[in-house]
PDB file of N, CA and C in Angstrom:
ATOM      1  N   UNK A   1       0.803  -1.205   0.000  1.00  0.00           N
ATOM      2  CA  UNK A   1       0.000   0.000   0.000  1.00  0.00           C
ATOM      3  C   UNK A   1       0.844   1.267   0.000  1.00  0.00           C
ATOM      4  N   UNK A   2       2.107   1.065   0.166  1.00  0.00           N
ATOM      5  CA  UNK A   2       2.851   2.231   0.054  1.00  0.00           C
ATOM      6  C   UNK A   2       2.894   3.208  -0.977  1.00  0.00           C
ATOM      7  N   UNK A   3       2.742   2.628  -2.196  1.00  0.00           N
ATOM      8  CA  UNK A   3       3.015   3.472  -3.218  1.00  0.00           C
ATOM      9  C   UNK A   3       1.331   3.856  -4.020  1.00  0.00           C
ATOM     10  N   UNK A   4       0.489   3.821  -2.926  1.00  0.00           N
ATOM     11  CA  UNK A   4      -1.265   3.625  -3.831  1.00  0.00           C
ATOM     12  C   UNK A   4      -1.362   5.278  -3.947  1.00  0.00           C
ATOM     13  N   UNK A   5      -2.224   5.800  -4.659  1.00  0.00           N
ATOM     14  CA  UNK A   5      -2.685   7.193  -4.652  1.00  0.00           C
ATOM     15  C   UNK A   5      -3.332   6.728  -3.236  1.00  0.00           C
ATOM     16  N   UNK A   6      -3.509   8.510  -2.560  1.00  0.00           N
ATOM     17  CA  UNK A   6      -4.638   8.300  -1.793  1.00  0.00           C
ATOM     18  C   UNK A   6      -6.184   8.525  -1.941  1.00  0.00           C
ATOM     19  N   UNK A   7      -6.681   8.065  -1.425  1.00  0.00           N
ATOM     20  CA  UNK A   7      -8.313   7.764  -1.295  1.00  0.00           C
ATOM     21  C   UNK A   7      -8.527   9.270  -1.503  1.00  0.00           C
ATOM     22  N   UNK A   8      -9.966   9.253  -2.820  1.00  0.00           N
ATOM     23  CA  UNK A   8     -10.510  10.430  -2.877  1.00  0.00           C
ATOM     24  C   UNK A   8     -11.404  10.321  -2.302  1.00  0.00           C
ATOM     25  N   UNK A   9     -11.597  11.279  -0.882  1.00  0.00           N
ATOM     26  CA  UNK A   9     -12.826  11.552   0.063  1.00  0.00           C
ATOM     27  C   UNK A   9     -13.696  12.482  -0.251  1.00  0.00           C
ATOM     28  N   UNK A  10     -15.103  12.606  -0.413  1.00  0.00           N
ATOM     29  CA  UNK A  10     -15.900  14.190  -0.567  1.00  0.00           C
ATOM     30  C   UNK A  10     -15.876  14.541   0.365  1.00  0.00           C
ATOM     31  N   UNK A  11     -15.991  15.806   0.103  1.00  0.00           N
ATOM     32  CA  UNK A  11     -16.037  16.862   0.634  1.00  0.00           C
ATOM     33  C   UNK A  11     -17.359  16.615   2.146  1.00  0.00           C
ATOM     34  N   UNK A  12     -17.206  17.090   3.611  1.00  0.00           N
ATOM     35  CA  UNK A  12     -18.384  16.421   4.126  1.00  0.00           C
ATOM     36  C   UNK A  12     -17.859  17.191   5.713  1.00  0.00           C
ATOM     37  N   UNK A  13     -19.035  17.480   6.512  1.00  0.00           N
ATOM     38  CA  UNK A  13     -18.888  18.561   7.428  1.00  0.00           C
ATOM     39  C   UNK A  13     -18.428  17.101   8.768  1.00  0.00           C
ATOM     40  N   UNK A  14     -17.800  17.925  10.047  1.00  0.00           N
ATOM     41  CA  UNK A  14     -16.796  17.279  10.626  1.00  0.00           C
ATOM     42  C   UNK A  14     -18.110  17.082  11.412  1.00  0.00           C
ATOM     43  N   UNK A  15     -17.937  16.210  12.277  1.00  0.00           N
ATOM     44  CA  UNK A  15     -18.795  15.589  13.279  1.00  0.00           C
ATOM     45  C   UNK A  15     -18.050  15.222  14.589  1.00  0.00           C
ATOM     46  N   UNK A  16     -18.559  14.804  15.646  1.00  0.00           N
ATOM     47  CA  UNK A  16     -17.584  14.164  16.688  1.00  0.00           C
ATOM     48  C   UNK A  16     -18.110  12.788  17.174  1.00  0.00           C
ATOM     49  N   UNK A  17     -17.809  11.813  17.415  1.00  0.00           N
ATOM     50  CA  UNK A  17     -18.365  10.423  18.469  1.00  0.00           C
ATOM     51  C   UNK A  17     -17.823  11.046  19.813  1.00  0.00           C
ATOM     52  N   UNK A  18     -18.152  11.514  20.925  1.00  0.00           N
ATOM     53  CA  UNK A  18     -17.184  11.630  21.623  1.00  0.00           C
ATOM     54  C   UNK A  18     -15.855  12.535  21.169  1.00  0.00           C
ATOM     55  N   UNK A  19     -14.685  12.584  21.082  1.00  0.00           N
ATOM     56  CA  UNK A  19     -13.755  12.909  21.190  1.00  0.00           C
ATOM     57  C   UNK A  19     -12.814  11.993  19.675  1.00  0.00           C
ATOM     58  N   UNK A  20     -14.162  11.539  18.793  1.00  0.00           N
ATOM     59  CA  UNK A  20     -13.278  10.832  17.870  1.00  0.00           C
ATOM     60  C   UNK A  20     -14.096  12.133  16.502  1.00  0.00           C
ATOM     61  N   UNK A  21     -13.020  12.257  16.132  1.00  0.00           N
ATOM     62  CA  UNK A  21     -13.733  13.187  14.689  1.00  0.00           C
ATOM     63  C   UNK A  21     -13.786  12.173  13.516  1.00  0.00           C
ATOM     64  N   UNK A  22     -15.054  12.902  12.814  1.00  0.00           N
ATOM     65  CA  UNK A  22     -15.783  12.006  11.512  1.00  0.00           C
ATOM     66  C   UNK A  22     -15.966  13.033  10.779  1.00  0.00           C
ATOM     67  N   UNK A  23     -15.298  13.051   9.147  1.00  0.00           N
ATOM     68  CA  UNK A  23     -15.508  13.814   8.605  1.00  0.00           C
ATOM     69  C   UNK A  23     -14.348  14.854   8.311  1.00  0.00           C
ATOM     70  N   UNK A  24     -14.842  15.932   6.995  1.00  0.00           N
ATOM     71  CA  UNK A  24     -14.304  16.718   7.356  1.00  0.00           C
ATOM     72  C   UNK A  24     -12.566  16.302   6.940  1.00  0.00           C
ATOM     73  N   UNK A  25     -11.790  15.585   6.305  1.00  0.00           N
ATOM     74  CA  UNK A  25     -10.493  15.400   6.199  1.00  0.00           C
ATOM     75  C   UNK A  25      -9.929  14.354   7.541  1.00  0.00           C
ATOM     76  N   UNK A  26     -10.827  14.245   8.603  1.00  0.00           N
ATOM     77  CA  UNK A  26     -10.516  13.313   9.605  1.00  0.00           C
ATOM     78  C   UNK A  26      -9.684  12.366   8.979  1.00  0.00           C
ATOM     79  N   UNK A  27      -8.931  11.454  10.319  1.00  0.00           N
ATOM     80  CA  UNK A  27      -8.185  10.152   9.545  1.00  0.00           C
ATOM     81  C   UNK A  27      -9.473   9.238   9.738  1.00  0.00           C
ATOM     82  N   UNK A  28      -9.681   8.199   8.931  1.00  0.00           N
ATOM     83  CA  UNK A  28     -10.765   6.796   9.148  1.00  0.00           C
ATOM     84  C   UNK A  28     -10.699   6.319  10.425  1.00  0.00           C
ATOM     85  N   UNK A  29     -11.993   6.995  10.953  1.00  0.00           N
ATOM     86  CA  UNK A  29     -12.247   5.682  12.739  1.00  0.00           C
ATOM     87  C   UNK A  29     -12.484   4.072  12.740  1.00  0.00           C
ATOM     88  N   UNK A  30     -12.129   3.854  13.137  1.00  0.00           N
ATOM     89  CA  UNK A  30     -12.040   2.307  12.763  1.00  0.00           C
ATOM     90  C   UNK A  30     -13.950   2.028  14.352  1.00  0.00           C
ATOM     91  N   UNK A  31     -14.363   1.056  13.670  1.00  0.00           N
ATOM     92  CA  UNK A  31     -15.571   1.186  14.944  1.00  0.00           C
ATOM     93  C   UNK A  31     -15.315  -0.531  14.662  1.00  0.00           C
ATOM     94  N   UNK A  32     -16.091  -0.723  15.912  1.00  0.00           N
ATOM     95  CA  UNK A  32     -16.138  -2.417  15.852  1.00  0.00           C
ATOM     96  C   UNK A  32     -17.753  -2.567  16.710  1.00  0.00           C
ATOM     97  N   UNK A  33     -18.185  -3.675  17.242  1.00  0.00           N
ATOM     98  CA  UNK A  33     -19.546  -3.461  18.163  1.00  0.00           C
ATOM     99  C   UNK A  33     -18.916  -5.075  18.790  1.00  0.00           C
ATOM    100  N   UNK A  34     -19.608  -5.135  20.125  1.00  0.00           N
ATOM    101  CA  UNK A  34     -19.266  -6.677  20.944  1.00  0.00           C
ATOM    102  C   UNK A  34     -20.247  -7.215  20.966  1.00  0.00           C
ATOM    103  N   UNK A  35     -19.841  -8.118  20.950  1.00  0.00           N
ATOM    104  CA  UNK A  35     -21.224  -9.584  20.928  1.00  0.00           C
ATOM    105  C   UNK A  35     -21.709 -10.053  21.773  1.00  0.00           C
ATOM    106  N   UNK A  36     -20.992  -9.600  23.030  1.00  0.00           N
ATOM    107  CA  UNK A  36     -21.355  -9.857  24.738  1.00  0.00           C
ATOM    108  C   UNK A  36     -22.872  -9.629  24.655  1.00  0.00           C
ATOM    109  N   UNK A  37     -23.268 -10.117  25.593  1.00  0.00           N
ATOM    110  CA  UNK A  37     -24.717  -9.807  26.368  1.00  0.00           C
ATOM    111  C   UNK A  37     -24.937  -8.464  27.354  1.00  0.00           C
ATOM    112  N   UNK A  38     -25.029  -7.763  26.942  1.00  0.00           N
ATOM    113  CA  UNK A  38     -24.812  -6.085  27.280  1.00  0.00           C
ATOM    114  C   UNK A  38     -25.253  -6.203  28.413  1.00  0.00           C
ATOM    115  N   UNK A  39     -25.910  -7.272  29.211  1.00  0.00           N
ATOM    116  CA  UNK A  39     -26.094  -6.968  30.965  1.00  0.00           C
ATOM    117  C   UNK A  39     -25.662  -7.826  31.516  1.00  0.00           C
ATOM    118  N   UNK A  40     -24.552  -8.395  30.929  1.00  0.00           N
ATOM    119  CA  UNK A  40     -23.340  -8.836  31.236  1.00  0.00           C
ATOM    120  C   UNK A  40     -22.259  -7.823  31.285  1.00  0.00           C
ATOM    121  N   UNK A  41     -22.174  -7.108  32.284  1.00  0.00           N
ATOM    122  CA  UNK A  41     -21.340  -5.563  32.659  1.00  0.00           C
ATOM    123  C   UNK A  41     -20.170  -6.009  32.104  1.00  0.00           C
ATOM    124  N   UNK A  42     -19.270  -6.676  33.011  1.00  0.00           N
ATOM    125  CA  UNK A  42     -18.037  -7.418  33.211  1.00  0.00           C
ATOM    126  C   UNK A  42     -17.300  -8.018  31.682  1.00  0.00           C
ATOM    127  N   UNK A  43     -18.188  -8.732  31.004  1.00  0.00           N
ATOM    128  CA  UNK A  43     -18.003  -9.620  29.765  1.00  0.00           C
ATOM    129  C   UNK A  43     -17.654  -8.069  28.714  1.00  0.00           C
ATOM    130  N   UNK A  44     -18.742  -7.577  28.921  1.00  0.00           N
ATOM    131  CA  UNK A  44     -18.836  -6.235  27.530  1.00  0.00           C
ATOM    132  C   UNK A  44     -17.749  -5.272  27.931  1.00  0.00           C
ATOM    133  N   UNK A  45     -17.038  -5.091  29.030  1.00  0.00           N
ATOM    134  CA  UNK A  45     -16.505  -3.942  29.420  1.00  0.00           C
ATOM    135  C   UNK A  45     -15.050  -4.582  29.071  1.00  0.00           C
ATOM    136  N   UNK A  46     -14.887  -5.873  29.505  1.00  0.00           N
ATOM    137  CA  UNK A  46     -13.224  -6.713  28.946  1.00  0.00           C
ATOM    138  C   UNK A  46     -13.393  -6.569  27.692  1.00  0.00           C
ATOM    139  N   UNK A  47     -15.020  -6.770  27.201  1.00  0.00           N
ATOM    140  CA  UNK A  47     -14.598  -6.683  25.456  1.00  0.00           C
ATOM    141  C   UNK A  47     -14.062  -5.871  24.642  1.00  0.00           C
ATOM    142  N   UNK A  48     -14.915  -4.237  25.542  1.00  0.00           N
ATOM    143  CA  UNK A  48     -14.378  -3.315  24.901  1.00  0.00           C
ATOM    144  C   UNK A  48     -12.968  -2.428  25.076  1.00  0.00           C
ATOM    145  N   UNK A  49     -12.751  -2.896  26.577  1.00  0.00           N
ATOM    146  CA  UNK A  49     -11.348  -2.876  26.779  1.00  0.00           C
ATOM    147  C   UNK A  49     -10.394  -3.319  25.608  1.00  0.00           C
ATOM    148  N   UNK A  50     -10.561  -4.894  24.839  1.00  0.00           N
ATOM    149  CA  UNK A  50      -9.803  -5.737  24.392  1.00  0.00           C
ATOM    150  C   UNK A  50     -10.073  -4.631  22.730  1.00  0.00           C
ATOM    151  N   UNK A  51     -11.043  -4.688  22.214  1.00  0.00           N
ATOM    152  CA  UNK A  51     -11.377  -3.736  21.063  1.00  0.00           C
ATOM    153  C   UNK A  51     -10.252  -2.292  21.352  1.00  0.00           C
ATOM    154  N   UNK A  52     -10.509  -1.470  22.237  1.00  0.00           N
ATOM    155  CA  UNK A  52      -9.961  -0.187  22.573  1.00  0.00           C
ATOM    156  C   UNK A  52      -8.080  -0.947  22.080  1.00  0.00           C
ATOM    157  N   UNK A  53      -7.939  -1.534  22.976  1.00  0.00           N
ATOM    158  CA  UNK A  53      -6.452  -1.716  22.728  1.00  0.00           C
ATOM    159  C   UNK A  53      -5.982  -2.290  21.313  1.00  0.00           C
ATOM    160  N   UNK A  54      -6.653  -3.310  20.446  1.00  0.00           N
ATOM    161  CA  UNK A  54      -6.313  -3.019  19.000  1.00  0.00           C
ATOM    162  C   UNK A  54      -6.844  -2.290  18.062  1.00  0.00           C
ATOM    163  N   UNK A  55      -7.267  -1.228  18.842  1.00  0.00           N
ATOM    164  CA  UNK A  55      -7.282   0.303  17.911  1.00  0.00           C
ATOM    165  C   UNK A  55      -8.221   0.533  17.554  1.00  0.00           C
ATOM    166  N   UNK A  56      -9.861   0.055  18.340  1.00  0.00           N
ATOM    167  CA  UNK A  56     -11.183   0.761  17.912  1.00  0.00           C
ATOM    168  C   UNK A  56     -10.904   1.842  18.670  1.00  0.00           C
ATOM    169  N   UNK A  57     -11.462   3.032  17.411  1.00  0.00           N
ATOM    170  CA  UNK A  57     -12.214   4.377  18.319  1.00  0.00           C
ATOM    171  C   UNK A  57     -13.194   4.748  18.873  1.00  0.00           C
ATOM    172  N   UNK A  58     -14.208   3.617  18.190  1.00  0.00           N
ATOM    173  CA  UNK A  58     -15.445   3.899  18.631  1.00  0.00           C
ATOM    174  C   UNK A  58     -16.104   2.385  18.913  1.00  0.00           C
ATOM    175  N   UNK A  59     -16.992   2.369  19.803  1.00  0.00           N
ATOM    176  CA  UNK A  59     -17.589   0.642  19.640  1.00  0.00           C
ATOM    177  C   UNK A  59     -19.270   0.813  20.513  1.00  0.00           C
ATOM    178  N   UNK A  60     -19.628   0.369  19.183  1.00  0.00           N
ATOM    179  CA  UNK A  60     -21.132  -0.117  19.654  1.00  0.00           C
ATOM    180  C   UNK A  60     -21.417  -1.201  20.257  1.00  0.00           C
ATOM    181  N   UNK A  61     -22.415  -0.997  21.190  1.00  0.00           N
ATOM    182  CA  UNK A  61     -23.201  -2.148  22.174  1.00  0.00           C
ATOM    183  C   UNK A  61     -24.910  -2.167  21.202  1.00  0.00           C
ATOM    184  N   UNK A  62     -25.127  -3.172  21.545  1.00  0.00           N
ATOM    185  CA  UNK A  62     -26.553  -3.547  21.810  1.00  0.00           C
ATOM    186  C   UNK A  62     -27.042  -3.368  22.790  1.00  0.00           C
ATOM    187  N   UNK A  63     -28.214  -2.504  23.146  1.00  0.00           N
ATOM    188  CA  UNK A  63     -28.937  -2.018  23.928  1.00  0.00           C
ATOM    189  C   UNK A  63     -30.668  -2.339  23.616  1.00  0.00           C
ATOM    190  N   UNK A  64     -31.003  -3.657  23.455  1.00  0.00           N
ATOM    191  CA  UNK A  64     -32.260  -4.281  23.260  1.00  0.00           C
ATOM    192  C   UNK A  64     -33.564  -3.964  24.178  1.00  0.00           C
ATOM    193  N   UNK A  65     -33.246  -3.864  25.330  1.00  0.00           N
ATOM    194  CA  UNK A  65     -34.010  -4.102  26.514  1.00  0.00           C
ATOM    195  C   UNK A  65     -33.863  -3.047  27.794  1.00  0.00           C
ATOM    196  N   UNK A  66     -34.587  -2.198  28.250  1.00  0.00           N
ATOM    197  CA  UNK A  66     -34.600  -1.664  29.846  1.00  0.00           C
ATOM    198  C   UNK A  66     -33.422  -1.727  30.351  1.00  0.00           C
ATOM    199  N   UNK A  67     -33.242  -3.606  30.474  1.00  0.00           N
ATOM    200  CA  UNK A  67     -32.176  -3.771  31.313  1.00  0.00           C
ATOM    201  C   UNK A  67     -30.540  -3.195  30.323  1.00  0.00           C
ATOM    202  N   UNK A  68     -30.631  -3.449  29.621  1.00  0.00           N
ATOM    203  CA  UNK A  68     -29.557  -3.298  28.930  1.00  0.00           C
ATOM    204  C   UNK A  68     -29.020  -1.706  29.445  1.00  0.00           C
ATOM    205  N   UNK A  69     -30.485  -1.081  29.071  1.00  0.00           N
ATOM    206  CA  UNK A  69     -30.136   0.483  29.121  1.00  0.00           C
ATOM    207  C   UNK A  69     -29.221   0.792  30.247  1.00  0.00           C
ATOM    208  N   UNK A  70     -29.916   0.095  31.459  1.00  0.00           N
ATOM    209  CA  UNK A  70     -29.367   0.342  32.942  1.00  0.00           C
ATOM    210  C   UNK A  70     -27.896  -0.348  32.835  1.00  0.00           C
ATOM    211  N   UNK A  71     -27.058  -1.307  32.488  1.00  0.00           N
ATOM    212  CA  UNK A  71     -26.063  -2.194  31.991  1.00  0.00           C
ATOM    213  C   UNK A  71     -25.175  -0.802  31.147  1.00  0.00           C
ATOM    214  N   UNK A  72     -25.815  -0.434  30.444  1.00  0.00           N
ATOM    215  CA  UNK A  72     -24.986   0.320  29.466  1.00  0.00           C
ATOM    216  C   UNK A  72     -24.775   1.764  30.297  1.00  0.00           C
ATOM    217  N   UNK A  73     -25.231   2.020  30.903  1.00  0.00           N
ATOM    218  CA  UNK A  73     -24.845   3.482  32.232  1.00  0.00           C
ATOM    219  C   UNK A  73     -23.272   3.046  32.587  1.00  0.00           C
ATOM    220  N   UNK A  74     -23.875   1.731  33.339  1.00  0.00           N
ATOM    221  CA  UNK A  74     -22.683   1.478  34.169  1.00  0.00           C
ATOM    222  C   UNK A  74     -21.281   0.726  33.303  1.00  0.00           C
ATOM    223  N   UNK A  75     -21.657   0.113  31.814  1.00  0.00           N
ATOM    224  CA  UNK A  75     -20.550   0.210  31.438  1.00  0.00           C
ATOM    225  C   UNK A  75     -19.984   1.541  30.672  1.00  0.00           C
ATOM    226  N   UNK A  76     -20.631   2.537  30.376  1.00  0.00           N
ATOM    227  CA  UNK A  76     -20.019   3.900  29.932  1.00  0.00           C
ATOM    228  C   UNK A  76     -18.991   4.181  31.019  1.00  0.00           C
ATOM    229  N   UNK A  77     -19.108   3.994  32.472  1.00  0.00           N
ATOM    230  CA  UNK A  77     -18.890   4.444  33.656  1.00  0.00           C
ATOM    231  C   UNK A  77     -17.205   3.940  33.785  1.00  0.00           C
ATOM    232  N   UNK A  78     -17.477   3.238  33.052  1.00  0.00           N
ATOM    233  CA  UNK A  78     -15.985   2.130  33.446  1.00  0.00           C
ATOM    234  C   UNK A  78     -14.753   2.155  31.834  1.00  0.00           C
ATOM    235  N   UNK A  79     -15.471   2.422  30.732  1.00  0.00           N
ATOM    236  CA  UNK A  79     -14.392   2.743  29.724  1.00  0.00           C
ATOM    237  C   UNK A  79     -14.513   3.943  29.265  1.00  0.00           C
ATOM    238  N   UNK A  80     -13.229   4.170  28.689  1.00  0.00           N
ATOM    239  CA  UNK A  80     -12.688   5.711  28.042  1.00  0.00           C
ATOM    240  C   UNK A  80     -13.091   5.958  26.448  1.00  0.00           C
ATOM    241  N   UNK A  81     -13.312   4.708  25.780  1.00  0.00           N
ATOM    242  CA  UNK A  81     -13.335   4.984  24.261  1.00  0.00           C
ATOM    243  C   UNK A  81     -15.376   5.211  24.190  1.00  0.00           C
ATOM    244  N   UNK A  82     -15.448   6.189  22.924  1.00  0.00           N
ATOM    245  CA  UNK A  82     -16.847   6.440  22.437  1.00  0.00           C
ATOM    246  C   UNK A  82     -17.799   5.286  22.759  1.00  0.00           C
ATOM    247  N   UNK A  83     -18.712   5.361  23.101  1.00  0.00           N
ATOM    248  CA  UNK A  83     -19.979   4.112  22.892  1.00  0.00           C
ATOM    249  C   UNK A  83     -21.165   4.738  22.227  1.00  0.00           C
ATOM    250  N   UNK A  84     -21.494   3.864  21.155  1.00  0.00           N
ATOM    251  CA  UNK A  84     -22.932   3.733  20.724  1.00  0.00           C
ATOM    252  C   UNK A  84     -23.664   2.910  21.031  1.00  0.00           C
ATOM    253  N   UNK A  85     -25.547   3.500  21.452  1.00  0.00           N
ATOM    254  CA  UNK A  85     -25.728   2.581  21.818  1.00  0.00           C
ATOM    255  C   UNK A  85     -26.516   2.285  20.553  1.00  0.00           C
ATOM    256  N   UNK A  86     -26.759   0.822  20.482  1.00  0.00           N
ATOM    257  CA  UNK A  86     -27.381   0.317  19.074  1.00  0.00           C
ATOM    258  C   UNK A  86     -28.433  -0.018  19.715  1.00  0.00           C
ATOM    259  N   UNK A  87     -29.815   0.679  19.558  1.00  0.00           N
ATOM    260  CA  UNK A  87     -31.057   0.937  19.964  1.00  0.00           C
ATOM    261  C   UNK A  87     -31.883  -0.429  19.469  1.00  0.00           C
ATOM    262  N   UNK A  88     -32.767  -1.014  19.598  1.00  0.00           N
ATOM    263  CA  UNK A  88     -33.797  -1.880  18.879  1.00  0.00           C
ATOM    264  C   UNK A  88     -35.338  -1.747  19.253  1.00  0.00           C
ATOM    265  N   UNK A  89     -35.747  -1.970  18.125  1.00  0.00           N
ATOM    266  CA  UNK A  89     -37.289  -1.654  18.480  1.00  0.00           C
ATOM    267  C   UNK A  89     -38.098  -0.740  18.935  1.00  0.00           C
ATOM    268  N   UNK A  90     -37.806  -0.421  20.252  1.00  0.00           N
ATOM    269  CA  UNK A  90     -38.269   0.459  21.302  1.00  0.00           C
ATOM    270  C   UNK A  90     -37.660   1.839  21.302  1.00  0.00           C
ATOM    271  N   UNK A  91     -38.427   2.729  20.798  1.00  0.00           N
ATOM    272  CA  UNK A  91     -37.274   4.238  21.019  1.00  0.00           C
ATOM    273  C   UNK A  91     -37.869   4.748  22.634  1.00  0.00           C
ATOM    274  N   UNK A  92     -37.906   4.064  23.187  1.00  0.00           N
ATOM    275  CA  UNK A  92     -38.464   4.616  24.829  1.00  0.00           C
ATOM    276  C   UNK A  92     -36.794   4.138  25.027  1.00  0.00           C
ATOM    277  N   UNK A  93     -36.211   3.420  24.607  1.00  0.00           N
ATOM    278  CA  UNK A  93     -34.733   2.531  25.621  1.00  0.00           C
ATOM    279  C   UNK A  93     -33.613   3.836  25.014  1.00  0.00           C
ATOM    280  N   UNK A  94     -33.740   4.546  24.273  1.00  0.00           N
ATOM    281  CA  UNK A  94     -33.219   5.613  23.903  1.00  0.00           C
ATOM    282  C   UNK A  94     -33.260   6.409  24.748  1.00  0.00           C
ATOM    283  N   UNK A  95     -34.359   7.014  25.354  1.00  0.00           N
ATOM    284  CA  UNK A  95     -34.784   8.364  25.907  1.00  0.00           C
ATOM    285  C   UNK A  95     -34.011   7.999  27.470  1.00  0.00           C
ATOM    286  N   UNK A  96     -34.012   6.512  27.689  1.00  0.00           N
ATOM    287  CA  UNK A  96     -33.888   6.190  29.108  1.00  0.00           C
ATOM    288  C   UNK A  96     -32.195   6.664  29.126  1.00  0.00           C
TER     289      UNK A  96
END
């Protein structure tokens, strides 16, 4: 890849995840999402630990259920990199 042209990007207004910029000439965020059981605190929080350290910037959870919502507080609480939450069905688990 050393010698490739670089990637022609359009033109496109900057955004933020958190503290990761999108857009705008940004470098590419790399995102990943975990497969854990999101009220499984412990499981999702090593996951995203383990993601953070080979170089996601950003990482989505699944947030299906109430409980999840309450799960996903307390793992925001405990890591440093962006979280999305990946909403389903219900836009009430949003608002929560």
């Amino acid at each position: 890849m050393h010698n490739q042209a670089p990637i022609q990007r359009r033109k496109s207004k900057r955004i933020y995840v958190g503290n990761v910029p999108i857009g705008d000439g940004a470098p590419i965020a790399v995102q990943s999402m975990t497969n854990t059981r999101t009220t499984d605190v412990e499981a999702t929080v090593n996951q995203i630990k383990a993601l953070e350290r080979v170089g996601a910037d950003i990482v989505r959870v699944s947030v299906p259920t109430m409980d999840a919502a309450e799960a996903f507080k307390l793992i925001k609480q405990q890591v440093s990199v962006p979280l999305v939450a990946d909403i389903h069905f219900d836009y009430r688990i949003a608002l929560k």
